[in-house]
PDB file of N, CA and C in Angstrom:
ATOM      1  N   UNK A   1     -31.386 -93.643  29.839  1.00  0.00           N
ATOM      2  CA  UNK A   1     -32.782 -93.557  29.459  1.00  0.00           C
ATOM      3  C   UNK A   1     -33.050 -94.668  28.434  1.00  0.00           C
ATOM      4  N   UNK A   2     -33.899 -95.405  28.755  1.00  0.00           N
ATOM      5  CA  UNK A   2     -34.258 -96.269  27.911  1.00  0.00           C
ATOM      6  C   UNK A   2     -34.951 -96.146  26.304  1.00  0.00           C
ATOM      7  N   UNK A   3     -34.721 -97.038  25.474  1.00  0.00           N
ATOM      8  CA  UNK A   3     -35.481 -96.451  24.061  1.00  0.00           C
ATOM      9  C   UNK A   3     -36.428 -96.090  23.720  1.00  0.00           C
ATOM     10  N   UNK A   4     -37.947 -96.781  24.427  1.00  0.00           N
ATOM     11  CA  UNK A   4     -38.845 -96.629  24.544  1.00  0.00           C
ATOM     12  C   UNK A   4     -39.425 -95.286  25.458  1.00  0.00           C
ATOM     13  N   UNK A   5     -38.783 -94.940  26.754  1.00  0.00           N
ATOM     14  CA  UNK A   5     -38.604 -93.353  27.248  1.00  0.00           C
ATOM     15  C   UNK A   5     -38.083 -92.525  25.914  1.00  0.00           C
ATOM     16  N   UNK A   6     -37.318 -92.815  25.423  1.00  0.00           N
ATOM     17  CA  UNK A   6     -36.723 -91.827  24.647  1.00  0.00           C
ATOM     18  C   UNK A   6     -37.427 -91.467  23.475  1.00  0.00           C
ATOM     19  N   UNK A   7     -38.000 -92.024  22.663  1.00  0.00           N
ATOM     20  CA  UNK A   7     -39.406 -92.235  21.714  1.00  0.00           C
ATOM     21  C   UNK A   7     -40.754 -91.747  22.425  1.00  0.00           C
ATOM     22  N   UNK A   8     -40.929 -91.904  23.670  1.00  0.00           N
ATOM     23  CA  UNK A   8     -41.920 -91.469  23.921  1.00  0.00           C
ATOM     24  C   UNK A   8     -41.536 -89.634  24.391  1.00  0.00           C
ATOM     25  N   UNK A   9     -40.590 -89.737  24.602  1.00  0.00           N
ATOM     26  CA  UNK A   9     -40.203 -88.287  24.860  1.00  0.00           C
ATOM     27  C   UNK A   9     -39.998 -87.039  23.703  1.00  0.00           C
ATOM     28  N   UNK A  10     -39.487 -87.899  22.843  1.00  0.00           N
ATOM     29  CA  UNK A  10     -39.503 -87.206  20.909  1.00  0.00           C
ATOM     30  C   UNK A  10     -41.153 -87.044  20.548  1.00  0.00           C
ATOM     31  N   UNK A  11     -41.684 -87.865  21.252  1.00  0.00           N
ATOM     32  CA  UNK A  11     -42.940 -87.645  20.460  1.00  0.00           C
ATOM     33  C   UNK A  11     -44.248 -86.662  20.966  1.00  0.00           C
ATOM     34  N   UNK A  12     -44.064 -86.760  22.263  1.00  0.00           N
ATOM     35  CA  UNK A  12     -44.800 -85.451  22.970  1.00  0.00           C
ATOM     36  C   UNK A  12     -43.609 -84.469  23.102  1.00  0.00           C
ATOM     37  N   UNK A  13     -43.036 -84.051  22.488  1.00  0.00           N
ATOM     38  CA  UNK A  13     -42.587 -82.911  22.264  1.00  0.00           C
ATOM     39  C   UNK A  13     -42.757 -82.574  20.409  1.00  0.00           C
ATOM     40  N   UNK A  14     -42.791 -83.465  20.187  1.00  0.00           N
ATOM     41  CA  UNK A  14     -42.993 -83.080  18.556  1.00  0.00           C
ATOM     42  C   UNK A  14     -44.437 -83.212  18.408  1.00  0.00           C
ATOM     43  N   UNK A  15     -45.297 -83.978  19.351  1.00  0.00           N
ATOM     44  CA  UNK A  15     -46.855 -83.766  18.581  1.00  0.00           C
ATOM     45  C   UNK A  15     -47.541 -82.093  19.421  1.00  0.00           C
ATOM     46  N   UNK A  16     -47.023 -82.277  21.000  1.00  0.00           N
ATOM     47  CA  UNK A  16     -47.204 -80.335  21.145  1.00  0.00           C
ATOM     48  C   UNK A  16     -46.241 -79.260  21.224  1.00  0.00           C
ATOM     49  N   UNK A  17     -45.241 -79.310  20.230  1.00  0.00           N
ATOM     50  CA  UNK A  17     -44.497 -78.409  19.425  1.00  0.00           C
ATOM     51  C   UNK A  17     -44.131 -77.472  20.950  1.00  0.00           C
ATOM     52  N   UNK A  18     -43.319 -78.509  21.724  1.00  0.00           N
ATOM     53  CA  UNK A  18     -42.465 -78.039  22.531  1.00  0.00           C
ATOM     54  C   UNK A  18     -41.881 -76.924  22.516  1.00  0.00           C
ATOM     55  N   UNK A  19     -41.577 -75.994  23.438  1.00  0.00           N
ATOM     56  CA  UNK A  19     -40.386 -74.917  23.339  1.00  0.00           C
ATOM     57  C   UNK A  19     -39.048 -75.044  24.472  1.00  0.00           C
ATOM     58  N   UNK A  20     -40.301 -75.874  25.488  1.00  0.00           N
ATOM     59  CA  UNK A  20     -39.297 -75.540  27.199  1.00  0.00           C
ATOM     60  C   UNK A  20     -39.939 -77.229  27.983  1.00  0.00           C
ATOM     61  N   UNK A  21     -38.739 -77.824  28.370  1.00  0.00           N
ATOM     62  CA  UNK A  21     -39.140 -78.777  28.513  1.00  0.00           C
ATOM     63  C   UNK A  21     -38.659 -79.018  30.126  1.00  0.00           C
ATOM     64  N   UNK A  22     -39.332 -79.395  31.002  1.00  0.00           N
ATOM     65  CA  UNK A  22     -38.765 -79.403  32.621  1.00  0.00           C
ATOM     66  C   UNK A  22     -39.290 -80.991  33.282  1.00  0.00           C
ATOM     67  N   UNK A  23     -37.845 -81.300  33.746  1.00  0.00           N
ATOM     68  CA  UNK A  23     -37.972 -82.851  33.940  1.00  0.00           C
ATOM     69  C   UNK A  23     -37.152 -82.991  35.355  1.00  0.00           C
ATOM     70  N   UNK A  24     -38.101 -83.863  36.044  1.00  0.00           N
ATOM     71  CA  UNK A  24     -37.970 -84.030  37.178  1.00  0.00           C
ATOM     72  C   UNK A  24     -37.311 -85.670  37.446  1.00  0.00           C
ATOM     73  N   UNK A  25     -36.817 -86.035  38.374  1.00  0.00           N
ATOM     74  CA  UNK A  25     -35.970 -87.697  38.768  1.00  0.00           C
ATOM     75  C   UNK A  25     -35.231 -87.819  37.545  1.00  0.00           C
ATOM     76  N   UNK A  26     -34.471 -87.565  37.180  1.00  0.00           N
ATOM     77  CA  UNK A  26     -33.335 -87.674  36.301  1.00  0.00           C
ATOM     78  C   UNK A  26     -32.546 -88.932  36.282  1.00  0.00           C
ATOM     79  N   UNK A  27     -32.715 -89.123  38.091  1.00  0.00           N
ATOM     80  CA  UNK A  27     -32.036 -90.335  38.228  1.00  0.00           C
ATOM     81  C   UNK A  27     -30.406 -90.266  37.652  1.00  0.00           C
ATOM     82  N   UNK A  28     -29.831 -89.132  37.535  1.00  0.00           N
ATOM     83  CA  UNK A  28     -28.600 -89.212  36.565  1.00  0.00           C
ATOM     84  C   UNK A  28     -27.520 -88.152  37.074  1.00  0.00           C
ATOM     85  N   UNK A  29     -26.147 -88.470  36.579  1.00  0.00           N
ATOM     86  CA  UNK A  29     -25.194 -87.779  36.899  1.00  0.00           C
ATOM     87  C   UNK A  29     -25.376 -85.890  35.381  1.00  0.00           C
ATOM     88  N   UNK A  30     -25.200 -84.879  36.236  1.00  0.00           N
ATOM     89  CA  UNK A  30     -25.493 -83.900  35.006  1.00  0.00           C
ATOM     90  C   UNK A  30     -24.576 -83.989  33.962  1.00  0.00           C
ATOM     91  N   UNK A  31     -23.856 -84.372  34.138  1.00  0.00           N
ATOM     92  CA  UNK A  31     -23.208 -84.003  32.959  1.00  0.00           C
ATOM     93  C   UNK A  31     -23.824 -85.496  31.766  1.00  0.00           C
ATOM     94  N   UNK A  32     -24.261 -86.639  32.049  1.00  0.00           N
ATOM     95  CA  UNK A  32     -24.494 -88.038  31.340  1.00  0.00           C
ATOM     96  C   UNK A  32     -26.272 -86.968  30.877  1.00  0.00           C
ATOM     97  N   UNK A  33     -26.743 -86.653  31.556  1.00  0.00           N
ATOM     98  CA  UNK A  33     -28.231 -86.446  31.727  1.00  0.00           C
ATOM     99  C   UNK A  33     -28.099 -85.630  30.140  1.00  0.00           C
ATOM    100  N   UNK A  34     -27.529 -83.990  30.559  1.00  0.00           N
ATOM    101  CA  UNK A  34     -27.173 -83.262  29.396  1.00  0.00           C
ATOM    102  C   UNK A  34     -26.886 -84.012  28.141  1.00  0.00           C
ATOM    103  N   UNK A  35     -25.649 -85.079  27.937  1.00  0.00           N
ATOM    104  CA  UNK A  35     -25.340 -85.675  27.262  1.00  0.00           C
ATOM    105  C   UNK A  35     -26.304 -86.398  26.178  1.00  0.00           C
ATOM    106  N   UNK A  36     -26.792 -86.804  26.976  1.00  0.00           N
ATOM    107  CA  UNK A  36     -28.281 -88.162  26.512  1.00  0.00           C
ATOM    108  C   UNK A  36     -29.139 -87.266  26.216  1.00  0.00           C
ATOM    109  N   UNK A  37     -30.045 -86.152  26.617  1.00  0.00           N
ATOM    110  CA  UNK A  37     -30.682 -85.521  26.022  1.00  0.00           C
ATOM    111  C   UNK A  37     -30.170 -84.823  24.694  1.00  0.00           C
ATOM    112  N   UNK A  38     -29.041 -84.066  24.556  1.00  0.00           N
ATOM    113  CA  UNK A  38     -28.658 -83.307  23.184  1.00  0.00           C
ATOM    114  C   UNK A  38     -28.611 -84.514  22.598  1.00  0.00           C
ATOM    115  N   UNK A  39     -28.675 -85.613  23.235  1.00  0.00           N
ATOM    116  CA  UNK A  39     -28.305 -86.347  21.441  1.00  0.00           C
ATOM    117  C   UNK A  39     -29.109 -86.751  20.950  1.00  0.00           C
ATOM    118  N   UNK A  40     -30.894 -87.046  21.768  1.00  0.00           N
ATOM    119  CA  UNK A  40     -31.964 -87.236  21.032  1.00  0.00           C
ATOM    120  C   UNK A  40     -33.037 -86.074  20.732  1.00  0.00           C
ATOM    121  N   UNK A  41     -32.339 -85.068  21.490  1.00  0.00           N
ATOM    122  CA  UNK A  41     -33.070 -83.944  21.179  1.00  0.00           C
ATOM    123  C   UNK A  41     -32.133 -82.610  20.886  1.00  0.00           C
ATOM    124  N   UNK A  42     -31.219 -82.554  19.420  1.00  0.00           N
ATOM    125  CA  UNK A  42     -30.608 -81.598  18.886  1.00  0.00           C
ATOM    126  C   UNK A  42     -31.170 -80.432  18.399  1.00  0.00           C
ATOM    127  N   UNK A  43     -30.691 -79.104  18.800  1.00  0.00           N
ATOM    128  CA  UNK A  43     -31.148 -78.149  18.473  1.00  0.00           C
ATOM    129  C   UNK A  43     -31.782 -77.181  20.126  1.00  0.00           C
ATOM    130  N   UNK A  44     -31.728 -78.289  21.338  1.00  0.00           N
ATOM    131  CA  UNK A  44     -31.617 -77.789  22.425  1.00  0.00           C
ATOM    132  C   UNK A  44     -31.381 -77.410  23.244  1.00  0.00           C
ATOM    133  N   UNK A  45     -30.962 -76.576  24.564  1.00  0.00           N
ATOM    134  CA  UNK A  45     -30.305 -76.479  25.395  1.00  0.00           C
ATOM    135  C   UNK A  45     -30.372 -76.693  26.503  1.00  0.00           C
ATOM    136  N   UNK A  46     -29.450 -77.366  27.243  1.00  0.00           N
ATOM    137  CA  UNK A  46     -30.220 -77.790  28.507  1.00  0.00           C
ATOM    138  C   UNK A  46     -29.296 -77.343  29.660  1.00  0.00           C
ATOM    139  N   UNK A  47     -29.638 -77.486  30.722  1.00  0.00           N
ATOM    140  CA  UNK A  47     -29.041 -76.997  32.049  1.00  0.00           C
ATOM    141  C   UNK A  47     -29.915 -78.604  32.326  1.00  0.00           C
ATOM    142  N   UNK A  48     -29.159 -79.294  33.359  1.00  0.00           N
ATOM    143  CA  UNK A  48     -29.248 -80.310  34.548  1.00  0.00           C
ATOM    144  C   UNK A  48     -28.486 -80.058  36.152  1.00  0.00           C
ATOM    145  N   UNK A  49     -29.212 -80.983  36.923  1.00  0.00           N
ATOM    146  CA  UNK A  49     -28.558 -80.864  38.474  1.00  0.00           C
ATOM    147  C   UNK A  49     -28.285 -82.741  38.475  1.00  0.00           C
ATOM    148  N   UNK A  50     -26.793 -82.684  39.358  1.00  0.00           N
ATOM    149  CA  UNK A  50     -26.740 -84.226  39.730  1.00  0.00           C
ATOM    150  C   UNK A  50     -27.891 -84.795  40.281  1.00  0.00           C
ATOM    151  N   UNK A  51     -28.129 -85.995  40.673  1.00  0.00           N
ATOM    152  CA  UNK A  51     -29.001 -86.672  41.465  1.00  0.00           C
ATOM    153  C   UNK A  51     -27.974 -86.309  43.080  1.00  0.00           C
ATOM    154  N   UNK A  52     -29.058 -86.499  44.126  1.00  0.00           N
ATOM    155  CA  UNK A  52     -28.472 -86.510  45.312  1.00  0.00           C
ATOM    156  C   UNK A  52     -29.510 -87.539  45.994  1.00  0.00           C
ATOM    157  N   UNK A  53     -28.641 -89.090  46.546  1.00  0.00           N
ATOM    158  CA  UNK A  53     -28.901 -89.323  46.728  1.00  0.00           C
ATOM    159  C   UNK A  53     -29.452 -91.056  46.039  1.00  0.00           C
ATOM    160  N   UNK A  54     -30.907 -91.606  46.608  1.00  0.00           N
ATOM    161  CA  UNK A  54     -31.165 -92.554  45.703  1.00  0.00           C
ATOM    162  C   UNK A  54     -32.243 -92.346  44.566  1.00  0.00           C
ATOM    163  N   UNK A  55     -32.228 -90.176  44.793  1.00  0.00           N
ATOM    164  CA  UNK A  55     -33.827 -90.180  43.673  1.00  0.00           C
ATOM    165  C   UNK A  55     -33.152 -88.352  43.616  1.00  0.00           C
ATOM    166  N   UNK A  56     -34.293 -88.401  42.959  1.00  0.00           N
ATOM    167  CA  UNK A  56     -33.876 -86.556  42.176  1.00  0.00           C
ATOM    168  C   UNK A  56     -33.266 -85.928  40.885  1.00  0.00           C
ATOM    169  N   UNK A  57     -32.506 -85.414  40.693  1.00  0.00           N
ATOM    170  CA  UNK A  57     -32.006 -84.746  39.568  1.00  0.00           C
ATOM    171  C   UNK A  57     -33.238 -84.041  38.726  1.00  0.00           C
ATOM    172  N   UNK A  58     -32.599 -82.939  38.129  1.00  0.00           N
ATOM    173  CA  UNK A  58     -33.514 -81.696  37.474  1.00  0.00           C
ATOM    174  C   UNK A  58     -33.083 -81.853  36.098  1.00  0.00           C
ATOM    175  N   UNK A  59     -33.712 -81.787  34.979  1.00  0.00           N
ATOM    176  CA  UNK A  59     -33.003 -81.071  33.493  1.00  0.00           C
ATOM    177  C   UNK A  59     -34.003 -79.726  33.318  1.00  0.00           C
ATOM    178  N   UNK A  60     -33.824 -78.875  32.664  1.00  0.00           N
ATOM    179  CA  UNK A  60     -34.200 -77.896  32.110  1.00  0.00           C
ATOM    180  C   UNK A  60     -34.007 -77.732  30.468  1.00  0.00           C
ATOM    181  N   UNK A  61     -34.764 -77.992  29.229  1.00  0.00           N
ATOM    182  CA  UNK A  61     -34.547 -77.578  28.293  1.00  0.00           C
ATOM    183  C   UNK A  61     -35.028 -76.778  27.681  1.00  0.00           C
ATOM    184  N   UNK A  62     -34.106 -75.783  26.739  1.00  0.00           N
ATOM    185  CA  UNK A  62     -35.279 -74.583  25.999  1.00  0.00           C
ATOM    186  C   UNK A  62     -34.717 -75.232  24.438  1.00  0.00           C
ATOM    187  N   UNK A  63     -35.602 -75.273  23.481  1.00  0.00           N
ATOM    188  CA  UNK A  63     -35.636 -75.241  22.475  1.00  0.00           C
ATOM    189  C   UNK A  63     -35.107 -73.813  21.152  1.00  0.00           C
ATOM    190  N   UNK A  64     -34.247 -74.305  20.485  1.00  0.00           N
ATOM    191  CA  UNK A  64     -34.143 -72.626  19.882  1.00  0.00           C
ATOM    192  C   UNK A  64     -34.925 -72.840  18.763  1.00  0.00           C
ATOM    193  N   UNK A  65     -34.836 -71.396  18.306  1.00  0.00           N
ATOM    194  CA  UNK A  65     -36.422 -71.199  17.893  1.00  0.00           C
ATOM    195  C   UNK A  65     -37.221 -69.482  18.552  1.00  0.00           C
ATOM    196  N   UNK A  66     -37.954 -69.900  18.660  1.00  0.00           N
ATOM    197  CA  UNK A  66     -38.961 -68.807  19.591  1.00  0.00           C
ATOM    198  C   UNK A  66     -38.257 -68.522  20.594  1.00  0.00           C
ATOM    199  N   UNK A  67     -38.248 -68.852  20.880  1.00  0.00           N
ATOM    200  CA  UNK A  67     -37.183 -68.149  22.301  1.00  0.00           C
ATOM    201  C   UNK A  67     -35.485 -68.139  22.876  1.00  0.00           C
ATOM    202  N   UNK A  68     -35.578 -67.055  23.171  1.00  0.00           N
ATOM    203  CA  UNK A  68     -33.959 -66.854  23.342  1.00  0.00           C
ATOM    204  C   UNK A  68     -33.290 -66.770  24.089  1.00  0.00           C
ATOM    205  N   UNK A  69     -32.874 -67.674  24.947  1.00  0.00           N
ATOM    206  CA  UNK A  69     -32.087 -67.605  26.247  1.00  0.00           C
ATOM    207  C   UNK A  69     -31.394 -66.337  27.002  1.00  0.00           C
ATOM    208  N   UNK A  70     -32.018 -65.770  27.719  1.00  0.00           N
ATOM    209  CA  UNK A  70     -31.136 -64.960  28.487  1.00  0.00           C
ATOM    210  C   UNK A  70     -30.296 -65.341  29.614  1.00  0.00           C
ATOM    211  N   UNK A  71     -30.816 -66.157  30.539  1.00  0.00           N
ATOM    212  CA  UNK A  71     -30.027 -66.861  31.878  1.00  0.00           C
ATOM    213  C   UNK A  71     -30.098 -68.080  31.775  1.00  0.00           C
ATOM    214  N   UNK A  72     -29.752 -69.300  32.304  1.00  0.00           N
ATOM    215  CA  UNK A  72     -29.785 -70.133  32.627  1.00  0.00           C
ATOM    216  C   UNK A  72     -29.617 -70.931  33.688  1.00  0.00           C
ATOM    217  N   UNK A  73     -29.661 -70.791  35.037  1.00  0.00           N
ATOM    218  CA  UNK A  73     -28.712 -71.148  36.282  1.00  0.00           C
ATOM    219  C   UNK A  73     -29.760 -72.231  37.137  1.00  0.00           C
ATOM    220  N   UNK A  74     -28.518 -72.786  38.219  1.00  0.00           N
ATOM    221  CA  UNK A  74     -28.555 -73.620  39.250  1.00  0.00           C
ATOM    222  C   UNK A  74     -28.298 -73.548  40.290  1.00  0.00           C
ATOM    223  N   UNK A  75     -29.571 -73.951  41.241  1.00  0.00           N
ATOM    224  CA  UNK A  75     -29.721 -73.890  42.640  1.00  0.00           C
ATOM    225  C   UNK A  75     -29.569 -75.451  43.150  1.00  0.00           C
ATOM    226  N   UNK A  76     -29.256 -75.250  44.530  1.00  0.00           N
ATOM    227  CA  UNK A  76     -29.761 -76.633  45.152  1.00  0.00           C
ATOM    228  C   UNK A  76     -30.399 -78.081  44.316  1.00  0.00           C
ATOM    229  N   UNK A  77     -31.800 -77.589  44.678  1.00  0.00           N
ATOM    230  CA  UNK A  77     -32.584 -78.032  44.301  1.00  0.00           C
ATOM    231  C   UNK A  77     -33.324 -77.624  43.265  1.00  0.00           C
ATOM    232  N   UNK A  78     -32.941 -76.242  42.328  1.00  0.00           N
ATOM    233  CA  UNK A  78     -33.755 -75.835  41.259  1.00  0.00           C
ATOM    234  C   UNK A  78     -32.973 -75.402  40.022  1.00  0.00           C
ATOM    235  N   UNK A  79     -33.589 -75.246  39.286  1.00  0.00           N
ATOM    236  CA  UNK A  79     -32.912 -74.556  38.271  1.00  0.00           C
ATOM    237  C   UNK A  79     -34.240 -73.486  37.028  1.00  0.00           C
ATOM    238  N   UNK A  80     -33.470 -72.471  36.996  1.00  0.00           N
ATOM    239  CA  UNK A  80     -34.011 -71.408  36.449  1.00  0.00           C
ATOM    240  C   UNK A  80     -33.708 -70.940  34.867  1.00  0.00           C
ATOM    241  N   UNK A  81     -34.638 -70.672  34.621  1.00  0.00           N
ATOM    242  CA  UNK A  81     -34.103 -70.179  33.115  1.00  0.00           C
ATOM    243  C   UNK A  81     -34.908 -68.851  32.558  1.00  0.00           C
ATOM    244  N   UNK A  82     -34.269 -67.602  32.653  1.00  0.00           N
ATOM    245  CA  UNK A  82     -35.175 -66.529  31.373  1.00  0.00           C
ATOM    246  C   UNK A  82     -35.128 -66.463  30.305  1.00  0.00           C
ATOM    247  N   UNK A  83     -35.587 -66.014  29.574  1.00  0.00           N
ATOM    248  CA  UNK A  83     -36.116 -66.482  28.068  1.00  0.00           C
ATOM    249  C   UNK A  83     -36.568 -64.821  27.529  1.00  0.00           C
ATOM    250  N   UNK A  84     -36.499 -64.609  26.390  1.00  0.00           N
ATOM    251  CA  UNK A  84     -37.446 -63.872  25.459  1.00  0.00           C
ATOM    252  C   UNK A  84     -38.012 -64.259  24.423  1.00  0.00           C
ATOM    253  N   UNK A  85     -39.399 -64.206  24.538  1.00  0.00           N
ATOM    254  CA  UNK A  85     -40.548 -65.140  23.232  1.00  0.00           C
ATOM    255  C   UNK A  85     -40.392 -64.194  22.402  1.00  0.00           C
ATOM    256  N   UNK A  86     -39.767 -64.593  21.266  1.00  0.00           N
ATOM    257  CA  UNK A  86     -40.209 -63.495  19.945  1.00  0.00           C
ATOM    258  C   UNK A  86     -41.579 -63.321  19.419  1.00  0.00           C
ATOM    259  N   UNK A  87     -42.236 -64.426  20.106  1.00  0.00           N
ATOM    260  CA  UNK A  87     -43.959 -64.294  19.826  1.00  0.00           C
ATOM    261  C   UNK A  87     -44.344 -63.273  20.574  1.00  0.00           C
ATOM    262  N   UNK A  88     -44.262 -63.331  22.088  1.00  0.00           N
ATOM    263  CA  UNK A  88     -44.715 -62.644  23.003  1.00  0.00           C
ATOM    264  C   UNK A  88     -44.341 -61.220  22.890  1.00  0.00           C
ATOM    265  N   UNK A  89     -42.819 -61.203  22.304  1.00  0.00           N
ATOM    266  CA  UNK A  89     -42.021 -59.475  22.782  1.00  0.00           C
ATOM    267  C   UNK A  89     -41.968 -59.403  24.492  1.00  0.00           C
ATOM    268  N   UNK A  90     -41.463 -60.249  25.036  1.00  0.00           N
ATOM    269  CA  UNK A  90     -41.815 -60.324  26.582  1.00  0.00           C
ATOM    270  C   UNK A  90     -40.618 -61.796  26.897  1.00  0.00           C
ATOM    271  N   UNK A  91     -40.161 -61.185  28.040  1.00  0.00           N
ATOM    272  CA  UNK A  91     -39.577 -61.872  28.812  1.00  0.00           C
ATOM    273  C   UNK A  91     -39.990 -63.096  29.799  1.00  0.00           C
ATOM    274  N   UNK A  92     -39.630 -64.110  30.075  1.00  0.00           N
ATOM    275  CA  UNK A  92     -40.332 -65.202  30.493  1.00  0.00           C
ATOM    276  C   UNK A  92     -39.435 -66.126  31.612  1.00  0.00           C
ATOM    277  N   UNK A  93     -39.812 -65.900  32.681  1.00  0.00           N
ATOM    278  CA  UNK A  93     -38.673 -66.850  33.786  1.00  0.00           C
ATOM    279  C   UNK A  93     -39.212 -67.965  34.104  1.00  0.00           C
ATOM    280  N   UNK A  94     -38.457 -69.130  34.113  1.00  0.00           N
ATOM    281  CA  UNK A  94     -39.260 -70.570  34.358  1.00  0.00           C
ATOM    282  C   UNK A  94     -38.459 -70.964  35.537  1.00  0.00           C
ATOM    283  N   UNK A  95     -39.054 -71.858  36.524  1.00  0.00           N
ATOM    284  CA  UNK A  95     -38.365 -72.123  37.573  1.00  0.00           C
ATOM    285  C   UNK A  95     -38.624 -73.750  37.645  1.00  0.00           C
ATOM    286  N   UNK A  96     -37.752 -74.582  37.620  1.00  0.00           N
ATOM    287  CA  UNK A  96     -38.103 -75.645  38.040  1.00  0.00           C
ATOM    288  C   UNK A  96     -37.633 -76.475  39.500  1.00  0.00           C
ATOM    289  N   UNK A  97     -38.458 -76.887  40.019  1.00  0.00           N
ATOM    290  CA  UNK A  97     -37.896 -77.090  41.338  1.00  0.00           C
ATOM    291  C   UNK A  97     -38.455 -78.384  41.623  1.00  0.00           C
ATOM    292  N   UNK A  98     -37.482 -78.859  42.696  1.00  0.00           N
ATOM    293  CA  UNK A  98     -37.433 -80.444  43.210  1.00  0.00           C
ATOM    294  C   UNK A  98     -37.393 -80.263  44.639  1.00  0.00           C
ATOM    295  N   UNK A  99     -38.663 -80.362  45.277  1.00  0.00           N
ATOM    296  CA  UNK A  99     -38.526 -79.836  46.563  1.00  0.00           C
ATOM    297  C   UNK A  99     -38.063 -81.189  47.209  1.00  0.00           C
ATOM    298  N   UNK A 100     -38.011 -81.422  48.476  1.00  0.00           N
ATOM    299  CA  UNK A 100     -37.518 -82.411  49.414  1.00  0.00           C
ATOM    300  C   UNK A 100     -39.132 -82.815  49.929  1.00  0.00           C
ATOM    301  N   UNK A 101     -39.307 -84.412  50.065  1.00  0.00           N
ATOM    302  CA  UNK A 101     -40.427 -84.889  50.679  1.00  0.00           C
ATOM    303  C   UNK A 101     -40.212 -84.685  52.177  1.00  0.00           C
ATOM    304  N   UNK A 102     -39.017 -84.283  52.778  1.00  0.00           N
ATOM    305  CA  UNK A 102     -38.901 -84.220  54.209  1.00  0.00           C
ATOM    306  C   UNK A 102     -38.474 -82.915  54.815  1.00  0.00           C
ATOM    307  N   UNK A 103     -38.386 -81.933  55.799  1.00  0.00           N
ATOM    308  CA  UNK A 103     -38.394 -80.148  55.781  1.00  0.00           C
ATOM    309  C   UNK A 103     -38.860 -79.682  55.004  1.00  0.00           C
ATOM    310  N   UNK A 104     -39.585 -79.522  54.430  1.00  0.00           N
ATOM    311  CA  UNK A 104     -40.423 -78.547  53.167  1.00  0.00           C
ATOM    312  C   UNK A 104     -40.615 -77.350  53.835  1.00  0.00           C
ATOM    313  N   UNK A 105     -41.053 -77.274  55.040  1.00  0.00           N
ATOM    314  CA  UNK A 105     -41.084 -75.903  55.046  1.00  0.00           C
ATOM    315  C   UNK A 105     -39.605 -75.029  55.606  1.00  0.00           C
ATOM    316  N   UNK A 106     -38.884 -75.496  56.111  1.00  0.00           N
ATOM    317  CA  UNK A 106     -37.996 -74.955  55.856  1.00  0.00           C
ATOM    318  C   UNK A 106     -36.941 -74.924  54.633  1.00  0.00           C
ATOM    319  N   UNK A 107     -36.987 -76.024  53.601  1.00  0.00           N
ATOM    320  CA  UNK A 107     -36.530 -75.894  52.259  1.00  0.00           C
ATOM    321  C   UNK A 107     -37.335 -74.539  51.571  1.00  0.00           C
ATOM    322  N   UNK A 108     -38.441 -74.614  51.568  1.00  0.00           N
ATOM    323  CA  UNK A 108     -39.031 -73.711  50.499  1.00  0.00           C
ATOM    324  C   UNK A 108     -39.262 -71.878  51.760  1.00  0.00           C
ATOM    325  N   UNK A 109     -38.593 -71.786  52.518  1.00  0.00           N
ATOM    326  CA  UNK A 109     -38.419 -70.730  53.661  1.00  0.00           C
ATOM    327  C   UNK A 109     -37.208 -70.073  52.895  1.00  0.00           C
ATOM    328  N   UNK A 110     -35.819 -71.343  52.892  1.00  0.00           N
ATOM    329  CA  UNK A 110     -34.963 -70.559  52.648  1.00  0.00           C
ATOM    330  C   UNK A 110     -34.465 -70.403  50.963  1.00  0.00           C
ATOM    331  N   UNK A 111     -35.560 -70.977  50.161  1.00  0.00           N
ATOM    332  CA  UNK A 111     -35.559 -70.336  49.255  1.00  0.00           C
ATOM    333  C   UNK A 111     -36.156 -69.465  48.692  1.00  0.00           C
ATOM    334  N   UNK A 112     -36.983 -69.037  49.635  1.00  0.00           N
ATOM    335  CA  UNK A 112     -37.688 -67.768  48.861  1.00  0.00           C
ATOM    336  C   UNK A 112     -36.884 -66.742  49.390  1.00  0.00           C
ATOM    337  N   UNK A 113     -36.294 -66.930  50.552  1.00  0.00           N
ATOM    338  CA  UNK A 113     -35.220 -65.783  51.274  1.00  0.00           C
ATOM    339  C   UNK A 113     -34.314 -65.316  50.242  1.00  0.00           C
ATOM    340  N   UNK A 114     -33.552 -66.026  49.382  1.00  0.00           N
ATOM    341  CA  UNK A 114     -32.943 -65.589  48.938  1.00  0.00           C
ATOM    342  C   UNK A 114     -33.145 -65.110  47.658  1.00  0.00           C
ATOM    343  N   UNK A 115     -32.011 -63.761  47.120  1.00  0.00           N
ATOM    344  CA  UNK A 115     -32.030 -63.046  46.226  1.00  0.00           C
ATOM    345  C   UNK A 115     -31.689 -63.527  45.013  1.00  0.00           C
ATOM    346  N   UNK A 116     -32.141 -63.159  43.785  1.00  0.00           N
ATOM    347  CA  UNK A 116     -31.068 -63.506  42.961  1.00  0.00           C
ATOM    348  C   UNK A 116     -30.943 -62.752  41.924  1.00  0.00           C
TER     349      UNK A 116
END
């Protein structure tokens, strides 16, 4: 990630007081992605998916703070996270997903099929 991405990324999260942050083309291997994010944004947690391919990859971050991680997991193409807002008193599931520009309807068929 470049410096100027990375500054611009500190800063809309610090001017609207971020909690949960969901990022799409990663462009990156997960474990480098994770890496590079905790180190400009400490105090967070993140879940990522590899890239597949010449485009894609997922991060997921929750901020601690207000909310408190209950799950965190990885699909395919998505990744999920529940949460409890100590603001709210309420539980909160975020889903982020990277669908495919090509089968969509059978990508998003056999993921709603399944349980989790």
């Amino acid at each position: 990630m470049s410096a100027s991405k990375k500054l611009a990324l500190k800063a809309l999260i610090n001017n609207y007081n971020l909690d949960v942050l969901l990022l799409q083309e990663t462009l990156g291997a997960r474990v480098e992605v994770t890496k590079s994010l905790l180190k400009i944004l400490p105090g967070w947690h993140f879940q990522a998916l590899d890239v597949k391919g010449r485009s894609g990859g997922l991060a997921t971050g929750v901020k601690e703070g207000r909310l408190k991680i209950l799950t965190l997991w990885g699909l395919d193409q998505a990744l999920g996270v529940e949460v409890y807002s100590l603001e709210l008193c309420s539980n909160l599931l975020i889903l982020n997903i990277y669908g495919p520009c090509h089968n969509r309807v059978s990508y998003w068929n056999n993921l709603l099929s399944k349980s989790y």
